[in-house]
Protein backbone atom coordinates (compact mmCIF):
# COMPACT_ATOMS: atom_id res chain seq x y z
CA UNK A 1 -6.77 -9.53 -5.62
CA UNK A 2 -7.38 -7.30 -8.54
CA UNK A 3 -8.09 -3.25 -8.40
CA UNK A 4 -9.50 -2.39 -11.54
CA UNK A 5 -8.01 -5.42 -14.04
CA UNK A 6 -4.56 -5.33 -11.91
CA UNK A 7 -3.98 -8.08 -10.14
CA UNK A 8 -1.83 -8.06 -7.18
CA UNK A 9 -1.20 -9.71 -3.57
CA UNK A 10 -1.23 -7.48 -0.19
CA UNK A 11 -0.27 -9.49 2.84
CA UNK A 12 -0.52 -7.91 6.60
CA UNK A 13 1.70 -8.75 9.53
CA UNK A 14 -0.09 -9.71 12.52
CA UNK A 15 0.04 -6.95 15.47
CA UNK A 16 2.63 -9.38 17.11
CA UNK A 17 5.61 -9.32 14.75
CA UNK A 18 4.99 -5.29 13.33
CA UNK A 19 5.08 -4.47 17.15
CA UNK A 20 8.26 -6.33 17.76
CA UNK A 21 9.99 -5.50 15.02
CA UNK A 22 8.74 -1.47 14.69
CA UNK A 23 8.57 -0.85 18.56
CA UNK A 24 4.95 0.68 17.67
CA UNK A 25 6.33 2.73 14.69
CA UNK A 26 4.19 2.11 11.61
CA UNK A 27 5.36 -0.87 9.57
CA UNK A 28 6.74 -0.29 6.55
CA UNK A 29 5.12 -1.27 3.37
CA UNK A 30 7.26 -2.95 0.30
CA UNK A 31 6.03 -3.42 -2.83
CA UNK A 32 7.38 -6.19 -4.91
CA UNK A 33 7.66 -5.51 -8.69
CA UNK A 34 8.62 -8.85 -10.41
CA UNK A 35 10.47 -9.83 -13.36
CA UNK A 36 8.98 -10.56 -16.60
CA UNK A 37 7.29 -13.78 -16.30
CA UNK A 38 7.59 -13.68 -12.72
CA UNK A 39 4.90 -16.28 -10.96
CA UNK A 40 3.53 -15.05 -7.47
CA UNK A 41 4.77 -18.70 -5.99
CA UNK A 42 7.97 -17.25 -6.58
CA UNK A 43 8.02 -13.63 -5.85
CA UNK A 44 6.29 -14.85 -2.54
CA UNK A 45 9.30 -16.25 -1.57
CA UNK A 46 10.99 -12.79 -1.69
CA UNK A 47 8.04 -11.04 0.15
CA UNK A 48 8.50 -13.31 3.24
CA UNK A 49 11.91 -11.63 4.03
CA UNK A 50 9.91 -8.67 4.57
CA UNK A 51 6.72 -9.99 6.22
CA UNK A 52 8.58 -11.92 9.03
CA UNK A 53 9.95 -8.38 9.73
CA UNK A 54 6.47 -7.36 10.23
CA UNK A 55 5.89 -5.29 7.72
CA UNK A 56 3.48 -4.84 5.08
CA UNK A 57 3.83 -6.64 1.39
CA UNK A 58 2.57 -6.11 -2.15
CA UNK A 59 3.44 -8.22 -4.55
CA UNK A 60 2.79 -7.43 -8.57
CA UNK A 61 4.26 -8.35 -11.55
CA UNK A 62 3.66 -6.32 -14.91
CA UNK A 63 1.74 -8.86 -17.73
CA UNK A 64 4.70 -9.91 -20.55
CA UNK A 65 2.55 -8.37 -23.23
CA UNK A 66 2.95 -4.99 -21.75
CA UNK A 67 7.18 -5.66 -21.07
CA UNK A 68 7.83 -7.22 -24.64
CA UNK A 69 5.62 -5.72 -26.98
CA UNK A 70 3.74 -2.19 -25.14
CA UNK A 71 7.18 -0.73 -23.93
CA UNK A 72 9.25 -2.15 -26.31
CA UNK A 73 7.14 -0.19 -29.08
CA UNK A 74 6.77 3.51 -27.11
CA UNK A 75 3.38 2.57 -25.36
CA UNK A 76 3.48 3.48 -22.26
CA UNK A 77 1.37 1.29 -20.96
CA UNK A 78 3.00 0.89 -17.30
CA UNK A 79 2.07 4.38 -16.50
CA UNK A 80 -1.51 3.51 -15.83
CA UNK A 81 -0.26 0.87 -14.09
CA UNK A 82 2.02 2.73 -11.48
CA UNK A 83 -0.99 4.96 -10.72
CA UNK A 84 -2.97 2.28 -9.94
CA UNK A 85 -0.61 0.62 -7.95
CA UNK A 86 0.10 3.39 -5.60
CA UNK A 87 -4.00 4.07 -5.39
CA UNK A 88 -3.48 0.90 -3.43
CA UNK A 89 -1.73 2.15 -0.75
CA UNK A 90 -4.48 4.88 -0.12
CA UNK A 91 -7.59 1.95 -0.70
CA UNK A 92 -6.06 0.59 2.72
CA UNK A 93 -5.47 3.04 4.25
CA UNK A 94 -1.59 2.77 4.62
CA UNK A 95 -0.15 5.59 2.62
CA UNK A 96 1.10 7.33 6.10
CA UNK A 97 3.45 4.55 6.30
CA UNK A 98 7.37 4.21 5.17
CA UNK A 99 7.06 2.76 1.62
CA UNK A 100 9.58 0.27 0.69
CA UNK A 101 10.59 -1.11 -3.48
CA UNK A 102 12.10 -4.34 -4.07
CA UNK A 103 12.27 -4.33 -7.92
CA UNK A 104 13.36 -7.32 -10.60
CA UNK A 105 15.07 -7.48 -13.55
CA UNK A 106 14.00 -4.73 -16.54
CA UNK A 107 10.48 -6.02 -16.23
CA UNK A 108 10.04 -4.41 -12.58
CA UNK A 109 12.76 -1.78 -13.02
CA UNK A 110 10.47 -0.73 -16.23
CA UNK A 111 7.05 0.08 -14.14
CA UNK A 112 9.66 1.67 -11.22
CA UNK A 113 10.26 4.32 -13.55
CA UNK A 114 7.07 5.25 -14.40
CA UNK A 115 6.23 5.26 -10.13
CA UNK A 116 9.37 7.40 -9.70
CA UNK A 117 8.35 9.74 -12.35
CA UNK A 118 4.62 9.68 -10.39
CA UNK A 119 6.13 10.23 -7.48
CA UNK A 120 7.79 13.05 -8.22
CA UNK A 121 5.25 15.05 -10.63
CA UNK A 122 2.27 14.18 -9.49
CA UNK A 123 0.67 16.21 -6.03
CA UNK A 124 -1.43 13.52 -4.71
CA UNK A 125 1.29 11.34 -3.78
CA UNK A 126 3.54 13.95 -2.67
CA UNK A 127 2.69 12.81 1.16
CA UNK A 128 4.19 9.40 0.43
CA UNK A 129 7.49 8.80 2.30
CA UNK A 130 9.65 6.36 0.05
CA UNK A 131 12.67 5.31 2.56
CA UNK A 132 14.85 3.23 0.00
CA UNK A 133 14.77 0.39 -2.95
CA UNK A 134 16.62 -2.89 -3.34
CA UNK A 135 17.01 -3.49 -7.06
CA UNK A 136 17.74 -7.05 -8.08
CA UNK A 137 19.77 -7.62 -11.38
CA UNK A 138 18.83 -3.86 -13.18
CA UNK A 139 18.92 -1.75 -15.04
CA UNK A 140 19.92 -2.52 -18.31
CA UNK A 141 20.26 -0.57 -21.14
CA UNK A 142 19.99 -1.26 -25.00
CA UNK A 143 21.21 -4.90 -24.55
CA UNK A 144 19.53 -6.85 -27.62
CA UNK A 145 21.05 -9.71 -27.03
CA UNK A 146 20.22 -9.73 -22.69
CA UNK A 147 16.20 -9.34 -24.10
CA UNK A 148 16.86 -12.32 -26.32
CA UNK A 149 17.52 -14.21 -23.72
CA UNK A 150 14.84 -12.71 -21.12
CA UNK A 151 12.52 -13.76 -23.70
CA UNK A 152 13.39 -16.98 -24.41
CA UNK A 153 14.34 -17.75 -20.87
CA UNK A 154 10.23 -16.71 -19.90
CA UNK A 155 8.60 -18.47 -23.19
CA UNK A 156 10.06 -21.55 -21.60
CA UNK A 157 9.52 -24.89 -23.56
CA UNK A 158 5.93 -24.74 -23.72
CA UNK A 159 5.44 -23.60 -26.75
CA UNK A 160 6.28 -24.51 -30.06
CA UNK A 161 10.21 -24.45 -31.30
CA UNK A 162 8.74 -22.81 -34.63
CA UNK A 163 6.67 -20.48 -32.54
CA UNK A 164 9.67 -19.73 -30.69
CA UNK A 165 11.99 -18.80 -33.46
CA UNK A 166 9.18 -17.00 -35.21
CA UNK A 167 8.76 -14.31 -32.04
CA UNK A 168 12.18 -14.20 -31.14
CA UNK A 169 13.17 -13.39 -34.77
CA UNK A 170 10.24 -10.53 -34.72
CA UNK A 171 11.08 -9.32 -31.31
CA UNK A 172 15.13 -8.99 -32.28
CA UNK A 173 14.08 -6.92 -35.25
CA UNK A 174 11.94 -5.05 -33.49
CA UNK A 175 14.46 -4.16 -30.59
CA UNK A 176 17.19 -3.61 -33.05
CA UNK A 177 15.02 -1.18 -34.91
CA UNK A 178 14.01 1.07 -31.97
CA UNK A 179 16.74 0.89 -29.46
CA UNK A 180 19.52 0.85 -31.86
CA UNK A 181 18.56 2.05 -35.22
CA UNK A 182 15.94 4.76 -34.65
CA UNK A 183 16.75 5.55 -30.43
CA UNK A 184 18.75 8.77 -31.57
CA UNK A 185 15.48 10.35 -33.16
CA UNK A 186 12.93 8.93 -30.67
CA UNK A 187 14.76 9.15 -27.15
CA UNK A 188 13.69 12.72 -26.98
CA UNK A 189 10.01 11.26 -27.24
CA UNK A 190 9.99 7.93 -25.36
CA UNK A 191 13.34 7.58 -23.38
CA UNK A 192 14.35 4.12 -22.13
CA UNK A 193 13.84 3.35 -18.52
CA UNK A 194 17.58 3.25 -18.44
CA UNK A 195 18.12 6.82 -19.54
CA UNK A 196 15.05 8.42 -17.79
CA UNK A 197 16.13 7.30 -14.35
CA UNK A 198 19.53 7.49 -14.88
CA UNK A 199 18.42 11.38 -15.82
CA UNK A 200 16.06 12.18 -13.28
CA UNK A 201 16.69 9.51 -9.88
CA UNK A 202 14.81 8.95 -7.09
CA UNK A 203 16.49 10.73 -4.28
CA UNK A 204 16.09 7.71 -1.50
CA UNK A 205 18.26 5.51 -1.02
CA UNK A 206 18.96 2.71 -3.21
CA UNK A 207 21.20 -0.97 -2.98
CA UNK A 208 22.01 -2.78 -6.33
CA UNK A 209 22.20 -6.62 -5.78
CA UNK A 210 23.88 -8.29 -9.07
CA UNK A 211 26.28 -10.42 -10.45
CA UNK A 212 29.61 -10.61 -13.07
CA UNK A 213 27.88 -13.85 -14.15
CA UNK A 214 24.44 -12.40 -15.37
CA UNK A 215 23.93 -13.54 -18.96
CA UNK A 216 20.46 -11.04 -19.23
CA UNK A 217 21.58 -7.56 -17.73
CA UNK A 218 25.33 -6.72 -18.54
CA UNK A 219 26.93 -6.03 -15.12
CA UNK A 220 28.75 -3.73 -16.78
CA UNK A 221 25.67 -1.13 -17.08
CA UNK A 222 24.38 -1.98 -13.65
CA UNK A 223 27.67 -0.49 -12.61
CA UNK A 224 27.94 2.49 -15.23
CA UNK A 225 24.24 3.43 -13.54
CA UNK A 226 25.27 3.49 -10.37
CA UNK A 227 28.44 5.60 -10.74
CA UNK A 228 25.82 8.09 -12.67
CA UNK A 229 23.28 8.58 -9.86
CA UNK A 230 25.55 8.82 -7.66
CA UNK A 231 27.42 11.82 -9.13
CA UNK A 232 24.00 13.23 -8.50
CA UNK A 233 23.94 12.61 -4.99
CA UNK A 234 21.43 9.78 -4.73
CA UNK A 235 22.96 7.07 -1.49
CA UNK A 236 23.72 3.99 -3.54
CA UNK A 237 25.10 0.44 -2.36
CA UNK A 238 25.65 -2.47 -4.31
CA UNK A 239 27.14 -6.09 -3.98
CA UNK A 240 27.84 -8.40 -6.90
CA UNK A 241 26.96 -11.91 -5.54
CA UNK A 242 29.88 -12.94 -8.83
CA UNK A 243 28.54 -16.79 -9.77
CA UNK A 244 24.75 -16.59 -9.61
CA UNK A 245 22.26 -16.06 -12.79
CA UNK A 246 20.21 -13.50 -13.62
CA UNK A 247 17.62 -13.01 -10.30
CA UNK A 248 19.03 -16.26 -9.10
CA UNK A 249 21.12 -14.62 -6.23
CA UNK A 250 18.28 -15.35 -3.07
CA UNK A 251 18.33 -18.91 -4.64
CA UNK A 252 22.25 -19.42 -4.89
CA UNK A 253 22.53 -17.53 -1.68
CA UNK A 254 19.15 -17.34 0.66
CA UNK A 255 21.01 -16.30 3.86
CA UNK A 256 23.44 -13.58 2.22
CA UNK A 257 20.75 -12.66 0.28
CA UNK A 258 18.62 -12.46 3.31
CA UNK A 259 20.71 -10.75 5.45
CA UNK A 260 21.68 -7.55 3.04
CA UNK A 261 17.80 -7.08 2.26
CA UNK A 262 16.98 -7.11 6.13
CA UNK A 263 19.92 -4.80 7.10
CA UNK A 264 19.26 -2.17 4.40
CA UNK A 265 15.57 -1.79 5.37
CA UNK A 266 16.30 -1.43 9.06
CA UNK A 267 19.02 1.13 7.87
CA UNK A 268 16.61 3.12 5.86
CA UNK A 269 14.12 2.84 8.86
CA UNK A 270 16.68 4.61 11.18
CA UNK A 271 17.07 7.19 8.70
CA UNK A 272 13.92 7.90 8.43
CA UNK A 273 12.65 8.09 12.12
CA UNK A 274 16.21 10.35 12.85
CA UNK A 275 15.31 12.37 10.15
CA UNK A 276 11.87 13.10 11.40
CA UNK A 277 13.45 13.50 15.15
CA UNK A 278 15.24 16.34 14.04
CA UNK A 279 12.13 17.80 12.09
CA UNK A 280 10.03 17.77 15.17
CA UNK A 281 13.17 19.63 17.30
CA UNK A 282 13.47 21.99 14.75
CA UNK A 283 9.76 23.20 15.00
CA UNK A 284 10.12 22.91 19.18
CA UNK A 285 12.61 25.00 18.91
CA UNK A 286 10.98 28.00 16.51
């Protein structure tokens, strides 16, 4: 479907599976924000986990355009998009209901930002109630070499080897230039993803799933960013799955994989509905 030139896919449980799963709660819905390059055939495959728990799924990945060339140069392009992404939830009517993030790689973890930042400035989505994000193989920060291979890893062989060479070689220069050479003048202006979330995080709760053997994102900053936020108080959890790629960890390991996405949204979910228990006692009781 597209909503004004984004396109996305919304899926809907059947009354059957919310109801058994949610006990007549609303369902909760997850948005999916892919990985640079991302096709929907795959990202599918991660929005099943959540719809045979009854709950609601959309599914988007950001154009590469907009990851390797709009954000790389300061154009915050992505911010548009985040609006227009959450307008979604209010076009069907389901912006009463638990939202849920499953974000990829710097591509997703990029336009996560900008929805953070959304969600916390802007009034008309102050009513939204964000339970918790899974974030698969992010953030990174300043890596030149981990976009390298992003890149080449989503040109694929398709095109030509000159071609190639010739965009890698202007996308390293132009990488080099703003995140390493000219970042200390312009991260007042246009801050990373990296820093801005690392500065300012989301206060739901959150579950890292990486791995030591990621040759994109450095597990090392993965690590570093979850020590940060949580000397700010934000509930973090993480598990390095070691031996699998960069976002290859549902395919190395589908039932572990599985398993820790399932768990943490049903965790979140208690949270949330004990949470709002003790809201409604405490205005019984005044």
């Amino acid at each position: 479907m597209a909503n004004d030139e984004i396109d996305y896919n919304i899926v809907f449980p059947d009354a059957g599976t919310s109801d058994r799963h949610w006990q007549g709660t609303k369902e909760p819905v997850v948005i999916l924000l892919g990985w640079a390059g991302c096709k929907d055939k795959h990202l599918s495959k991660y929005s099943s986990i959540y719809n045979e728990q009854g709950c609601v799924t959309i599914r988007y990945t950001a154009p590469l355009k907009t990851v390797f060339i709009s954000e790389s140069f300061g154009y915050k392009e992505l911010k548009s998009t985040a609006l227009k992404l959450l307008e979604i939830l209010f076009d069907y009517e389901v912006e009463n209901s638990p939202i849920f993030f499953h974000i990829f790689s710097n591509g997703g973890f990029m336009l996560y930002r900008y929805i953070a930042e959304l969600l916390h400035s802007d009034k008309h989505f102050s009513s939204l109630r964000v339970v918790g994000a899974v974030v698969d193989s992010a953030p990174g920060s300043g890596n030149v070499r981990g976009a390298l291979r992003a890149l080449m890893a989503t040109l694929g062989s398709n095109i030509s080897p000159v071609l190639r060479y010739v965009l890698l070689a202007v996308f390293a220069v132009a990488v080099f230039l703003l995140r390493i050479v000219l970042y200390p003048l312009t991260k007042y202006v246009h801050k990373n993803h990296y820093d801005a979330v690392q500065e300012r995080p989301p206060a739901w709760q959150h579950l890292h799933l990486y791995s030591a053997a990621d040759q994109v994102i450095r597990h090392r900053d993965i690590e570093v960013f979850i020590e940060a936020v949580r000397q700010k108080g934000v509930p973090v959890d993480s598990f390095d799955f070691v031996s699998s790629p960069h976002v290859g960890h549902f395919r190395d390991f589908p039932g572990q994989y599985t398993e820790k996405c399932r768990t943490f949204l049903v965790s979140c979910m208690k949270d949330l509905k004990g949470s709002e228990e003790k809201q409604r006692h405490r205005v019984q009781s005044q």
